[in-house]
Structure formats: structure tokens, C-alpha cells
Protein backbone atom coordinates (compact mmCIF):
# COMPACT_ATOMS: atom_id res chain seq x y z
CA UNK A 1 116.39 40.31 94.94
CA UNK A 2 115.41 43.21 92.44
CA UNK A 3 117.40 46.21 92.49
CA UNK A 4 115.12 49.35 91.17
CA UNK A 5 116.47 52.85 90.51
CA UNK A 6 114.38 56.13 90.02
CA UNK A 7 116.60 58.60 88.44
CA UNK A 8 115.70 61.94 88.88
CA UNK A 9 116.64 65.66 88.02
CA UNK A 10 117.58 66.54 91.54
CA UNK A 11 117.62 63.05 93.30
CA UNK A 12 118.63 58.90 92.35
CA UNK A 13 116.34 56.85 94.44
CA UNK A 14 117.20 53.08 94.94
CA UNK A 15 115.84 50.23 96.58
CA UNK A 16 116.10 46.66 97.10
CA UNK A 17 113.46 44.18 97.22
CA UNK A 18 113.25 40.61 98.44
CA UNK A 19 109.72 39.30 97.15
CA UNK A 20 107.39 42.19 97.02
CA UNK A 21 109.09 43.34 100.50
CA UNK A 22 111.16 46.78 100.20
CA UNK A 23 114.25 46.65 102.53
CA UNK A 24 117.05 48.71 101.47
CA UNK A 25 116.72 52.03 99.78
CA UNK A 26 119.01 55.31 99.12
CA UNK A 27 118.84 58.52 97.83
CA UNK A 28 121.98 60.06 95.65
CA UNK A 29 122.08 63.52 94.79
CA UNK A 30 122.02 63.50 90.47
CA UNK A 31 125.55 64.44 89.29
CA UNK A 32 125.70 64.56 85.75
CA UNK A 33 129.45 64.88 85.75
CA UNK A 34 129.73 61.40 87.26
CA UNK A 35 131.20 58.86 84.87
CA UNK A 36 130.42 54.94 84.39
CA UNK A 37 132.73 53.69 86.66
CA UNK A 38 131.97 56.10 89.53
CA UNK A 39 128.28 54.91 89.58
CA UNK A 40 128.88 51.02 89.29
CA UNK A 41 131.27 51.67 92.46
CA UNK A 42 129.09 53.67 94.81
CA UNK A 43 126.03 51.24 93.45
CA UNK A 44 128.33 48.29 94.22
CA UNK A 45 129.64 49.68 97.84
CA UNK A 46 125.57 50.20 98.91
CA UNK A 47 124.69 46.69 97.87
CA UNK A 48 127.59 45.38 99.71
CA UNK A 49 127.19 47.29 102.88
CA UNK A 50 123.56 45.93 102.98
CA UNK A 51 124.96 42.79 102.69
CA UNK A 52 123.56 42.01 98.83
CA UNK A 53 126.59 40.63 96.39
CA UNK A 54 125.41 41.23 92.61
CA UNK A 55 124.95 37.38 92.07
CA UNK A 56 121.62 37.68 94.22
CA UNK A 57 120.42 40.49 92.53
CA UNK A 58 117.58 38.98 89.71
CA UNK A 59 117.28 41.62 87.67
CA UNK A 60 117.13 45.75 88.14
CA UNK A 61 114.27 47.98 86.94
CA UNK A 62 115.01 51.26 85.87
CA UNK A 63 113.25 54.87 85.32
CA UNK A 64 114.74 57.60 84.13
CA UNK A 65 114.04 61.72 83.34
CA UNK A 66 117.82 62.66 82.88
CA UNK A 67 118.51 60.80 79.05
CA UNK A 68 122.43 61.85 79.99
CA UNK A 69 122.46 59.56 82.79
CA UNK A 70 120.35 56.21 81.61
CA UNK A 71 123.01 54.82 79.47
CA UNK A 72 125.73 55.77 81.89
CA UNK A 73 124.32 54.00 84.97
CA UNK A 74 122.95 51.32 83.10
CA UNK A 75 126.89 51.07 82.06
CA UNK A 76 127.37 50.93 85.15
CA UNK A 77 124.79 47.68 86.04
CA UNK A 78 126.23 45.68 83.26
CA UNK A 79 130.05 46.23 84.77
CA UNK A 80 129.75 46.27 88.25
CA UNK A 81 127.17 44.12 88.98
CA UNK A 82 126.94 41.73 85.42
CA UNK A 83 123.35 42.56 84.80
CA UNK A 84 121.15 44.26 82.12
CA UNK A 85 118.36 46.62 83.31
CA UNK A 86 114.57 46.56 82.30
CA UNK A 87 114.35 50.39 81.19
CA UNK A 88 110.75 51.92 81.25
CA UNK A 89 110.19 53.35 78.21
CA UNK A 90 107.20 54.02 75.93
CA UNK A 91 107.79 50.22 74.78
CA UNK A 92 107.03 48.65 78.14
CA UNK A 93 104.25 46.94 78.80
CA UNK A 94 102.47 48.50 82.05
CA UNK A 95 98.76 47.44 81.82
CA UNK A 96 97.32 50.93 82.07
CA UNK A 97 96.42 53.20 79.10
CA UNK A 98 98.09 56.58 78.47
CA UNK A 99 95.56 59.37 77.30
CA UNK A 100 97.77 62.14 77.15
CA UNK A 101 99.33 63.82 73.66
CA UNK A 102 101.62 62.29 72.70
CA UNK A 103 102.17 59.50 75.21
CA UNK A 104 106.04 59.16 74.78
CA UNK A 105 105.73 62.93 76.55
CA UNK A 106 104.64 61.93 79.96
CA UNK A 107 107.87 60.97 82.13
CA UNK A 108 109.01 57.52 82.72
CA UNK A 109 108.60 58.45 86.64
CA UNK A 110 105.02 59.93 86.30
CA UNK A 111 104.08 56.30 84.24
CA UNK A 112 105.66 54.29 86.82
CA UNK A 113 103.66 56.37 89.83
CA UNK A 114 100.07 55.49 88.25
CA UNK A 115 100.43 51.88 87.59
CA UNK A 116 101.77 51.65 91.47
CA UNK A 117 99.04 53.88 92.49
CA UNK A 118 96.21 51.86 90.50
CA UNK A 119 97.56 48.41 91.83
CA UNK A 120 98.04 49.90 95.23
CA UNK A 121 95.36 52.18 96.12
CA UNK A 122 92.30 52.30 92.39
CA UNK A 123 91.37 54.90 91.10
CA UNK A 124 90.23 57.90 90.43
CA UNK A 125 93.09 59.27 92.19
CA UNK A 126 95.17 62.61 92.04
CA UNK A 127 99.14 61.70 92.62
CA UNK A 128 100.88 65.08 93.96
CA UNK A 129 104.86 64.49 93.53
CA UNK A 130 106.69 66.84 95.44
CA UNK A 131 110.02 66.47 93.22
CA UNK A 132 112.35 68.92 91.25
CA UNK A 133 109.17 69.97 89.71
CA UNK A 134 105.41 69.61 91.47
CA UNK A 135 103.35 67.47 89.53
CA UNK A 136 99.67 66.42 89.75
CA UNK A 137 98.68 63.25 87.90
CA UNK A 138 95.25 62.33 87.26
CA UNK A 139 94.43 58.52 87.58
CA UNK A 140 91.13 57.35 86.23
CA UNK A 141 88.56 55.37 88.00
CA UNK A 142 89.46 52.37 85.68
CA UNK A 143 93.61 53.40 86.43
CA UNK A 144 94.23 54.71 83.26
CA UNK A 145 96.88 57.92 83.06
CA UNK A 146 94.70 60.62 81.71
CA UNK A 147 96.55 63.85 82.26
CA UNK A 148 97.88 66.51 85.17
CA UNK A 149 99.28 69.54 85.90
CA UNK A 150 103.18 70.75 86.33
CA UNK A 151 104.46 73.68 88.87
CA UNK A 152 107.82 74.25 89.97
CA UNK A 153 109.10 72.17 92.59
CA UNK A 154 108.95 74.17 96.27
CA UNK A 155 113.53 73.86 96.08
CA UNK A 156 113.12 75.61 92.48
CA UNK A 157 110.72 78.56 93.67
CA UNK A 158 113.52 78.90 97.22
CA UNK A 159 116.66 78.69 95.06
CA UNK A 160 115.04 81.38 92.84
CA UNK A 161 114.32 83.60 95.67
CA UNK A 162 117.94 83.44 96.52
CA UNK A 163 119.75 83.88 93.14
CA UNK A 164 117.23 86.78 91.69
CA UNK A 165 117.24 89.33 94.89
CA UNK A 166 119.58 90.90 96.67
CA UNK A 167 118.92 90.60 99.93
CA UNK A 168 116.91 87.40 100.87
CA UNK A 169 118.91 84.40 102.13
CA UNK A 170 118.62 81.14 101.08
CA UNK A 171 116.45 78.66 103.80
CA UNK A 172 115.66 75.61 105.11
CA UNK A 173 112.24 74.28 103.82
CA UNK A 174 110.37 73.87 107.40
CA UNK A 175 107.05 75.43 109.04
CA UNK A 176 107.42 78.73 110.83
CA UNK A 177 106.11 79.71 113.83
CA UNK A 178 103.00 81.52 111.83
CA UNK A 179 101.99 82.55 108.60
CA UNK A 180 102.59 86.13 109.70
CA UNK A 181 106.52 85.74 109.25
CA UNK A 182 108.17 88.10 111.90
CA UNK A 183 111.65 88.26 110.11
CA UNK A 184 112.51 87.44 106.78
CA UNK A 185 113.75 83.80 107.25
CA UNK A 186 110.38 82.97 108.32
CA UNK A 187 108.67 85.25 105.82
CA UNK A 188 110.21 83.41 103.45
CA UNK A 189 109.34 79.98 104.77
CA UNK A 190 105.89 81.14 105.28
CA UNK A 191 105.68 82.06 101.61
CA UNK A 192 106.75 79.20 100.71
CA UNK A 193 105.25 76.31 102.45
CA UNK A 194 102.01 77.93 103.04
CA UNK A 195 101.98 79.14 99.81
CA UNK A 196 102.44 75.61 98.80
CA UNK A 197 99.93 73.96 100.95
CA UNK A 198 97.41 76.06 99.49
CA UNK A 199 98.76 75.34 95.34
CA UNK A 200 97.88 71.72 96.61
CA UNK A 201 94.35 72.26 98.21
CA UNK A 202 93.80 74.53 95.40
CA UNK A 203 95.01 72.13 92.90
CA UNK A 204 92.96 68.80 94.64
CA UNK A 205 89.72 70.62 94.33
CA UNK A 206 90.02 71.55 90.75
CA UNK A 207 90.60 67.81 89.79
CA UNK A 208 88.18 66.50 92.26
CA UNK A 209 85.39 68.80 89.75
CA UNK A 210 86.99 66.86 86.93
CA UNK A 211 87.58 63.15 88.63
CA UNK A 212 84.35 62.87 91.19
CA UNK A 213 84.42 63.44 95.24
CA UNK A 214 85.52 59.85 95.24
CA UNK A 215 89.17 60.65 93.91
CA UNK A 216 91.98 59.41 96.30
CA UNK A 217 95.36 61.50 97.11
CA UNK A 218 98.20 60.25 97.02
CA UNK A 219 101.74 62.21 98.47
CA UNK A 220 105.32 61.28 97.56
CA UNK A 221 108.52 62.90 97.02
CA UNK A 222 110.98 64.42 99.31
CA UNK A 223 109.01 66.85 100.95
CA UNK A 224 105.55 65.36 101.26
CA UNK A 225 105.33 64.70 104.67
CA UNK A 226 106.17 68.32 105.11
CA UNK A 227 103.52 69.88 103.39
CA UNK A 228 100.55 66.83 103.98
CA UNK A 229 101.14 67.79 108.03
CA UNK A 230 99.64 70.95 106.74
CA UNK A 231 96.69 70.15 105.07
CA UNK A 232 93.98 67.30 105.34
CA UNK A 233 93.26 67.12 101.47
CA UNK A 234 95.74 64.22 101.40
CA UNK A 235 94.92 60.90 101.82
CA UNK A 236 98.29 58.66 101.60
CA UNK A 237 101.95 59.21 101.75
CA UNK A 238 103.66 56.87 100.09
CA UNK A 239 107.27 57.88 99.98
CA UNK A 240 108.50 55.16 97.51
CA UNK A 241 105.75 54.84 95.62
CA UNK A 242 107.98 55.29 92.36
CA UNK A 243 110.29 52.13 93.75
CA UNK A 244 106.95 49.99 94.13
CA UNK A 245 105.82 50.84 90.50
CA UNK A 246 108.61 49.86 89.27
CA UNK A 247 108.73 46.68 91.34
CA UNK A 248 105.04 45.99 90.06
CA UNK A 249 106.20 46.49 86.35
CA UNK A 250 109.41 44.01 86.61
CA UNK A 251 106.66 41.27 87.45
CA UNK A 252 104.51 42.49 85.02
CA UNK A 253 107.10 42.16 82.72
CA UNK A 254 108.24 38.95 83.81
CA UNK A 255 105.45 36.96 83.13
CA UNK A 256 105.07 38.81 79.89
CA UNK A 257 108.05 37.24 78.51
CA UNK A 258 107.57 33.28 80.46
């Protein structure tokens, strides 16, 4: 079994895999104040309710945006369950070709996306992350990682709605009844997801001038199922697509170093 782990600014994202099959996966809210030891337990407690023991586990395949945090969970790994993890870093090998400047700039996460995205679905594809932050990746038609965009997330733009006026509550992310909000929770909400939907159509046809008609999109994140049942510019929704990356660059790796 692999263990891989997608740590994020908002969210940790782990799953399990037994061959190339995902069973298992969880989502931890990031706590920066969280030591070592309080990873390796919760880690250790998920594996065990799922009925893993760490001598199963063949190795665990790691991303990372929060620098704080690698070192601690990896910490973790090595203690609680005896292994080292494959970190992706601007060392790995991942078979596709980074164009942007400088390459060591593009997050681990974003890397790990297109290689799953050109060994899953080809290219030229636009990958639309609905994270902390919304990205847009451009994918070449030969899979290489040539560039994107970066917005904030649709939980940024809501918390700052809340925190910088004086009057306008904090909401859940959902559709409202119209676009035409009739109170201000669904004003809000209207702002906000429809104002989304259309960054994202907007955002599609500007790199489908750049990429070709042919260009595939590709959803993931926590709220893309929200905003694709809005909008029929997206193609996919792959909600662990960073898990299967990094499940495609442990093999990758693997047979690097037989």
C-alpha cells in the first residue's frame, strides 16, 4: 500500500492506495501549531481504523505548499509509522517539462496536478483548482507545464467580506435561489458563486485562444463540484487528482531507482 499526502494551506489531503486503486482518503484541516507527535498519532489512528498497520504501507509520497509543516509530518512518518517519504521537490523526476520562470516557483501541488492530468486525461488541458487560492494551469498538447493564472480562492474572497465590513455575515458557500439575491445572505452567495462561475468561463476562454478549441478541463478541489454544476465549460472533476499524481510519480520514481 502507498500512503500519499497533499499538504495544503487550508486543507491535508490523504489517501491510500492498493495497486493503482484509491481506497481510503481524508481531509485534515492545516494546523500549523500541531507538533510531530500529534500528526504521527492522528496519521497512525486513520490507518488503523481503515484497517492498514504501518508494516503494509510501501512507501508514502508527499507534496507540500506549507515549508513549516513538511519536515514536521514527515517527522511524523519516520516515528509513527518507520518510513521515509518521497518529497516532490524541484529534484524529482516527473517526466514532464516545466516552462515557467523559474521552475522551483510553481508549487509542488500544481506539478503533481499536470503530470496526473497528462497521464490521465493528454493534453492541451486547462486544470482549474478550486483551493485556498484559484489556480488555472495550462497543460500543453505534448503535457508539458507551461504556465497559468492565480485568483483568490472563493473561502478567501467570503472570509474577506466578513472581516472588512460591518455589517455582512459570514456564509455558507452554496447556490441561491437566483442571481437576483433577495436578502443579503443570498446576495452574498450570489456574488460569490456566480461571480465565480463566470472568473472560470471567463478564464477557460482566454486559455482556450492560447491552447486551441481542443484543450480539456479539468475540476478539483473542495468546491468544484459546486461551481462545475454551474457551468458547462468543464469537462472532468476529478476530486483527487493531486492524490493520483502523486501515486503516478512514486512509480515513476520507483523504477527510476530499480
Amino acid at each position: 500500500m502507498l500512503l500519499t499526502i497533499d499538504i495544503g494551506n487550508t486543507n491535508i489531503t490523504m489517501g491510500l492506495y492498493e495497486g493503482k486503486t484509491l481506497g481510503n482518503r481524508w481531509r485534515l484541516a492545516t494546523d500549523n501549531d500541531r507538533m510531530p507527535d500529534e500528526y504521527g498519532l492522528q496519521i497512525l489512528g486513520m490507518l488503523q481504523h481503515s484497517g492498514c498497520s504501518p508494516d503494509q504501507l510501501e512507501g508514502i509520497c508527499l507534496a507540500s505548499v506549507v515549508p513549516p509543516l513538511t519536515g514536521r509530518i514527515t517527522k511524523a512518518c519516520e516515528i509513527y509509522l518507520g518510513k521515509t517519504s518521497l518529497i516532490i521537490d524541484e529534484g524529482t523526476k516527473t517526466g514532464i517539462e516545466i516552462l515557467y520562470h523559474p521552475p522551483q516557483a510553481v508549487g509542488a501541488d500544481r506539478i503533481v496536478d499536470a503530470v496526473a492530468v497528462k497521464s490521465l486525461y493528454g493534453g492541451p488541458a486547462c486544470i482549474v483548482d478550486f483551493g485556498t487560492a484559484t489556480t488555472f494551469d495550462a497543460i500543453t498538447e505534448t503535457g508539458d507545464y507551461l504556465g497559468g493564472a492565480i485568483a483568490p480562492g472563493i473561502g478567501i474572497a467570503a472570509d474577506a467580506l466578513f472581516q472588512r465590513t460591518a455589517k455582512l455575515p459570514r456564509v455558507e458557500i452554496k447556490r441561491p435561489p437566483s442571481a437576483i439575491g433577495t436578502n443579503t445572505v443570498h446576495a452574498i452567495q450570489a456574488g460569490l458563486l456566480f461571480g465565480y462561475v463566470s472568473l472560470v468561463e471567463g478564464m477557460v476562454a482566454r486559455f482556450k485562444k492560447e491552447l486551441g478549441d481542443r484543450m480539456k478541463v479539468i475540476a478539483t478541489g473542495g468546491l468544484a463540484e459546486v461551481v462545475a454544476s454551474e457551468t458547462n465549460v468543464i469537462d472532468s472533476i476529478a476530486p483527487w487528482l493531486t492524490l493520483d499524481g502523486l501515486k503516478i510519480l512514486w512509480d515513476l520514481n520507483q523504477k527510476t531507482h530499480e
